[in-house]
N, C-alpha and C. Protein backbone atom coordinates (compact mmCIF):
# COMPACT_ATOMS: atom_id res chain seq x y z
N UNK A 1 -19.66 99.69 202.77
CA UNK A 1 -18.22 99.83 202.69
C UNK A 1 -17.82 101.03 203.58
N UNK A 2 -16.95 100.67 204.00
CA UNK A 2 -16.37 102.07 205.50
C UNK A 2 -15.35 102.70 204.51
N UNK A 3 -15.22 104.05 204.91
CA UNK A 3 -14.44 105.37 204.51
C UNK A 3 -13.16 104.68 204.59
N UNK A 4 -12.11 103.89 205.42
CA UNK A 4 -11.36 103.30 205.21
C UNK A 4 -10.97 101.85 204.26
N UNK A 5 -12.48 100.98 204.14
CA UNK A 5 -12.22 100.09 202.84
C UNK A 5 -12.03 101.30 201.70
N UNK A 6 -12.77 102.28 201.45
CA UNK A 6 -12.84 103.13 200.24
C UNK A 6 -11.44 103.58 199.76
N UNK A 7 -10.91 104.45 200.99
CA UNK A 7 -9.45 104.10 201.22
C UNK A 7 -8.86 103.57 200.39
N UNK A 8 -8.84 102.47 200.91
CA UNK A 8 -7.49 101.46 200.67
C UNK A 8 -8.21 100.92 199.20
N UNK A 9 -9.10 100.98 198.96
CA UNK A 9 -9.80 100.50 197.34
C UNK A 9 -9.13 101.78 196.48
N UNK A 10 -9.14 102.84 196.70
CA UNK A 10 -8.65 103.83 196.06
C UNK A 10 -7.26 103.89 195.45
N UNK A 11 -6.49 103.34 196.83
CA UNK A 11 -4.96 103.67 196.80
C UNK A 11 -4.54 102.59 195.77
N UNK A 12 -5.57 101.16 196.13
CA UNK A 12 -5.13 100.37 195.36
C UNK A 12 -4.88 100.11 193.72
N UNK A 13 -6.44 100.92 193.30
CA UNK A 13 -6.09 101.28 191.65
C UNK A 13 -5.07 102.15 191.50
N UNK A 14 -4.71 103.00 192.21
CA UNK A 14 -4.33 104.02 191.85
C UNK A 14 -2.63 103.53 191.76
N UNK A 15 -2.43 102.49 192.79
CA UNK A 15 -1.19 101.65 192.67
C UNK A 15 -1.31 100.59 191.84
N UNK A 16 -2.57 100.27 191.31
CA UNK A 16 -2.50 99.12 189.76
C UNK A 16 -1.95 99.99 188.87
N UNK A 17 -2.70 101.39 188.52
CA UNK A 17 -2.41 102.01 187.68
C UNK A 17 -1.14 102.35 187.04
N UNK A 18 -0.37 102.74 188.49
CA UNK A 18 1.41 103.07 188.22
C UNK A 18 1.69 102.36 187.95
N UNK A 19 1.56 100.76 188.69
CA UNK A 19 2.33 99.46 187.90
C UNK A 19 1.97 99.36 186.49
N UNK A 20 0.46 99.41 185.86
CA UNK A 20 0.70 99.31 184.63
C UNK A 20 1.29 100.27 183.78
N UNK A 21 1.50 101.74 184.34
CA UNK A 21 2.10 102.38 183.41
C UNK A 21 3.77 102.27 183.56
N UNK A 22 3.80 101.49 184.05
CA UNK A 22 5.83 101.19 184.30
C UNK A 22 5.89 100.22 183.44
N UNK A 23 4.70 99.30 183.55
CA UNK A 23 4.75 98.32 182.49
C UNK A 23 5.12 98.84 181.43
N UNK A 24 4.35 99.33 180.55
CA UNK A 24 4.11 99.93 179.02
C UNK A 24 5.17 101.00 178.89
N UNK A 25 5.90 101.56 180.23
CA UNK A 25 7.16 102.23 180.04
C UNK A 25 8.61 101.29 179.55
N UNK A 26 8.48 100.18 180.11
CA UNK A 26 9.49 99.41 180.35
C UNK A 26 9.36 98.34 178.87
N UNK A 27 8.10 98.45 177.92
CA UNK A 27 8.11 97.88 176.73
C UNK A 27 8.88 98.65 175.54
N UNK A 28 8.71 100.25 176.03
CA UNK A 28 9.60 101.08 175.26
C UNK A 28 11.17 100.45 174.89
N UNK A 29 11.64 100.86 173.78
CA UNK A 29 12.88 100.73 173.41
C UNK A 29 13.44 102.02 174.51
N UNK A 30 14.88 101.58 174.71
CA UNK A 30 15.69 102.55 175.68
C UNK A 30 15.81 103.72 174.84
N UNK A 31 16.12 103.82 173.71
CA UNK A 31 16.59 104.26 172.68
C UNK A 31 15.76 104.34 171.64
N UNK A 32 15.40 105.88 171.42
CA UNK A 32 14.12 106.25 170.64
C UNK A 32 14.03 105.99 168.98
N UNK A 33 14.25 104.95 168.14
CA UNK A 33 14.57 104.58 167.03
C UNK A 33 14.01 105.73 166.28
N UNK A 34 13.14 106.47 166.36
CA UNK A 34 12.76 107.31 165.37
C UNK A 34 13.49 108.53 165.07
N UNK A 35 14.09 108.80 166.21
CA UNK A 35 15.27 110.33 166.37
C UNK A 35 16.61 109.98 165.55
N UNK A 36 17.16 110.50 164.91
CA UNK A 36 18.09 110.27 163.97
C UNK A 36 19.24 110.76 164.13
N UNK A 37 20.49 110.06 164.30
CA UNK A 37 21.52 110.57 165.34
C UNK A 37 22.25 111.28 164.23
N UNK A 38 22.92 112.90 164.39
CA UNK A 38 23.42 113.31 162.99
C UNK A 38 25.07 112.78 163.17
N UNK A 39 24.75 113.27 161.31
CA UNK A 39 25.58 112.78 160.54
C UNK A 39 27.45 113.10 160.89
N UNK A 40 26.94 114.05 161.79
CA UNK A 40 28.22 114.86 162.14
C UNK A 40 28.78 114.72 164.08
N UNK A 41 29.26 114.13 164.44
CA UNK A 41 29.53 114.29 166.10
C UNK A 41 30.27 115.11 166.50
N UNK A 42 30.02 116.32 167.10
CA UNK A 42 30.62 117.10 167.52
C UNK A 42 30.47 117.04 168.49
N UNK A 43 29.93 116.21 169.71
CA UNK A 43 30.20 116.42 171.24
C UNK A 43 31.67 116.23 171.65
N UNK A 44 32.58 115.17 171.21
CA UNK A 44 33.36 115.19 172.00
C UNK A 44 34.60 116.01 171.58
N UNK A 45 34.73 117.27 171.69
CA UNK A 45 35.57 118.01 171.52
C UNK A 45 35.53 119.35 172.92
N UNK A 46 37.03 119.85 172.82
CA UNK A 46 36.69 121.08 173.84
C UNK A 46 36.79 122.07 172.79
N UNK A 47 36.84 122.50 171.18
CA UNK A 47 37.05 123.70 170.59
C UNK A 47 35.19 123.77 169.98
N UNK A 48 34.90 124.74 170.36
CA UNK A 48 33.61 125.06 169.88
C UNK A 48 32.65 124.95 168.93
N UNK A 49 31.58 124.28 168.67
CA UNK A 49 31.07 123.59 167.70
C UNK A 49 30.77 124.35 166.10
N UNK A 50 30.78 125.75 166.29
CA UNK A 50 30.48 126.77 165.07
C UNK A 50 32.46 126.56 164.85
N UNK A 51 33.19 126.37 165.31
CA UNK A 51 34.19 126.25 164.55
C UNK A 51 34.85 124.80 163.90
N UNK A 52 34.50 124.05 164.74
CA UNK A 52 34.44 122.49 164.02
C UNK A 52 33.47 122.65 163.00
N UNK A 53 32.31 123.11 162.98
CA UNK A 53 31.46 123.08 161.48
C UNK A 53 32.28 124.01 160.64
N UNK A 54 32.75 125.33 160.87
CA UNK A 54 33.63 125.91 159.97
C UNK A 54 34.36 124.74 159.03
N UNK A 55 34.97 124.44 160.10
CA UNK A 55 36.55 124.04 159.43
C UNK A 55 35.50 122.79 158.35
N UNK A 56 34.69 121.76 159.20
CA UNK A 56 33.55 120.48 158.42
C UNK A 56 33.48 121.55 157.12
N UNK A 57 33.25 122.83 156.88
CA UNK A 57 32.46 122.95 155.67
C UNK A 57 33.57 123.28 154.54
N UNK A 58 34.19 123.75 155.28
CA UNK A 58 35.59 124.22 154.65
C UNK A 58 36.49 123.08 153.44
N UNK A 59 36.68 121.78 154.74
CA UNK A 59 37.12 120.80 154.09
C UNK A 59 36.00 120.20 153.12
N UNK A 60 34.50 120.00 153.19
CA UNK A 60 33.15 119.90 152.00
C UNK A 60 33.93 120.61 150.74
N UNK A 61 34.42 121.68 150.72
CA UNK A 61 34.41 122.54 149.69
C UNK A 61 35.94 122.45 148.65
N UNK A 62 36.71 122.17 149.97
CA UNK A 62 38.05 121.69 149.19
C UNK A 62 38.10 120.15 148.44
N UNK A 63 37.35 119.19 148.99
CA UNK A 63 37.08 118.26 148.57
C UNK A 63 36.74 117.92 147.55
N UNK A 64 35.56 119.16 147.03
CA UNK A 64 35.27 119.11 145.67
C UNK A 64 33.61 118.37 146.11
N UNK A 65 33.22 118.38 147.34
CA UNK A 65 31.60 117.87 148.01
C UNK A 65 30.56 118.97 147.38
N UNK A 66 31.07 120.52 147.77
CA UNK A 66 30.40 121.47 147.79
C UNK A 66 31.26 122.39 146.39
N UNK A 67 30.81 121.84 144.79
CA UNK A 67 31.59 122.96 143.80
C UNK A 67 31.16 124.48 144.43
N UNK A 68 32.12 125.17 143.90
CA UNK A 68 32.23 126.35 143.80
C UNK A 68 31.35 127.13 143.33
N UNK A 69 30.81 126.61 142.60
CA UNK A 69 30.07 127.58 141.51
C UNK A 69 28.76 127.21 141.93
N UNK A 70 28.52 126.00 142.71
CA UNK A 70 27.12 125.45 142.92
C UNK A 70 26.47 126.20 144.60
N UNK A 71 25.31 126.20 144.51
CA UNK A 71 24.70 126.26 145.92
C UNK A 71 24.74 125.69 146.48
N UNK A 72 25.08 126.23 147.78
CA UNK A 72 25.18 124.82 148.99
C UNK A 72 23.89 124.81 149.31
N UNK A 73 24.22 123.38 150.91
CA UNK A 73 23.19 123.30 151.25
C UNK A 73 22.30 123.90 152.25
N UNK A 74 20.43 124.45 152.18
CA UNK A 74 20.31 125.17 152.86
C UNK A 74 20.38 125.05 154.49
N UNK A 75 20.83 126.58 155.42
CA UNK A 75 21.20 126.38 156.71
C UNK A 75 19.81 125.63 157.15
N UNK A 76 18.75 125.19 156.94
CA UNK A 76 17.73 124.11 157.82
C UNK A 76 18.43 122.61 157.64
N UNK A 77 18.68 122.64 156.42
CA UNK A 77 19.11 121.02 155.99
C UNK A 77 20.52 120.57 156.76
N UNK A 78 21.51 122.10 156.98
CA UNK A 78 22.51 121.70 157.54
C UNK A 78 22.43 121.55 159.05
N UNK A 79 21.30 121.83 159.09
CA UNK A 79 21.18 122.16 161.07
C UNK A 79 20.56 120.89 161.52
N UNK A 80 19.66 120.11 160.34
CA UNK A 80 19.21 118.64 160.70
C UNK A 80 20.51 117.91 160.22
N UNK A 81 21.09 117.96 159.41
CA UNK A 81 21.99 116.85 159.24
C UNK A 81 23.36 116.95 160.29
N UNK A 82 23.78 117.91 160.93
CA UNK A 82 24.49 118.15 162.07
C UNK A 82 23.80 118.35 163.22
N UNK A 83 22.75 118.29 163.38
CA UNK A 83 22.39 118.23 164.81
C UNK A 83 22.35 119.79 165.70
N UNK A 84 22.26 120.21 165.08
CA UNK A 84 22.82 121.88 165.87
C UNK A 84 21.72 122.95 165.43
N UNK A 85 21.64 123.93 166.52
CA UNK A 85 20.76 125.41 166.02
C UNK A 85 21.27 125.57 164.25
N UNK A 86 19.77 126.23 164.00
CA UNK A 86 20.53 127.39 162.90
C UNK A 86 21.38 128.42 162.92
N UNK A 87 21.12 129.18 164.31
CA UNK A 87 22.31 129.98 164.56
C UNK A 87 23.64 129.69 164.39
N UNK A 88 24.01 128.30 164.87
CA UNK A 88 25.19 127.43 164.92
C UNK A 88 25.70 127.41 163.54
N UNK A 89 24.48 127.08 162.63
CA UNK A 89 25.16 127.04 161.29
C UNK A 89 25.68 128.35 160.89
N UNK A 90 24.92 129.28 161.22
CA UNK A 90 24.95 130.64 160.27
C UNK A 90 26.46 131.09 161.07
N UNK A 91 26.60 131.09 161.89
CA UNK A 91 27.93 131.44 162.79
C UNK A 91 29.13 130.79 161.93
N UNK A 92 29.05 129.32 161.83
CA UNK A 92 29.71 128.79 161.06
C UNK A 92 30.16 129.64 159.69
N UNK A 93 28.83 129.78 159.12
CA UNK A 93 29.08 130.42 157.41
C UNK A 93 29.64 131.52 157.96
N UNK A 94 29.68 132.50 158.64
CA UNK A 94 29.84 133.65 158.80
C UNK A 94 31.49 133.97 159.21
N UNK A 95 31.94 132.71 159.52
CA UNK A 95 33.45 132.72 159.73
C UNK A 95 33.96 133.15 158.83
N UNK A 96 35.36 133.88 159.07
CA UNK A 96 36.29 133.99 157.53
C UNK A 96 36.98 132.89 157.52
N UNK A 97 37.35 132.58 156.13
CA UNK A 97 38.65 131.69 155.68
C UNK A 97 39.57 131.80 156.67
N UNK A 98 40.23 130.77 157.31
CA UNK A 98 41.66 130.92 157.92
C UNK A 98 42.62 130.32 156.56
């Protein structure tokens, strides 16, 4: 076999290879079913997301979601169920009442 069949034998797995991994890319769902879209959408807004969760927790509490007297829920649980840093949450709590 000549340095150039070797060549072109080379390039060629190496171009099976990509095709099969486009394959097994392209069996993927577009859309990662296991990631869990939260409960809360705050992208489409222009006022800042620690104050849309403000106000979200605010109205929880007037509602009668979050009693008064009870513990809320902790800032990890609120940061998976909204989608956002913990910082984000704690910013949030840290607002005053308007």
């Amino acid at each position: 076999m000549t340095y150039r069949a070797i060549r072109w034998n080379t390039w060629d797995r190496a171009g099976q290879a990509e095709n099969e991994m486009k394959a097994t890319q392209r069996k993927r769902p577009a859309v990662d079913l296991d990631r869990r879209r939260p409960a809360v959408d705050l992208d489409r807004s222009v006022v800042a997301r620690y104050i849309q969760l403000a106000s979200l927790f605010r109205r929880r509490i007037e509602a009668g979601d979050w009693p008064v007297a009870e513990q809320t829920p902790t800032v990890d649980d609120l940061a998976a169920e909204c989608g956002v840093a913990r910082a984000t949450i704690r910013k949030a709590l840290d607002m005053p009442p308007s």
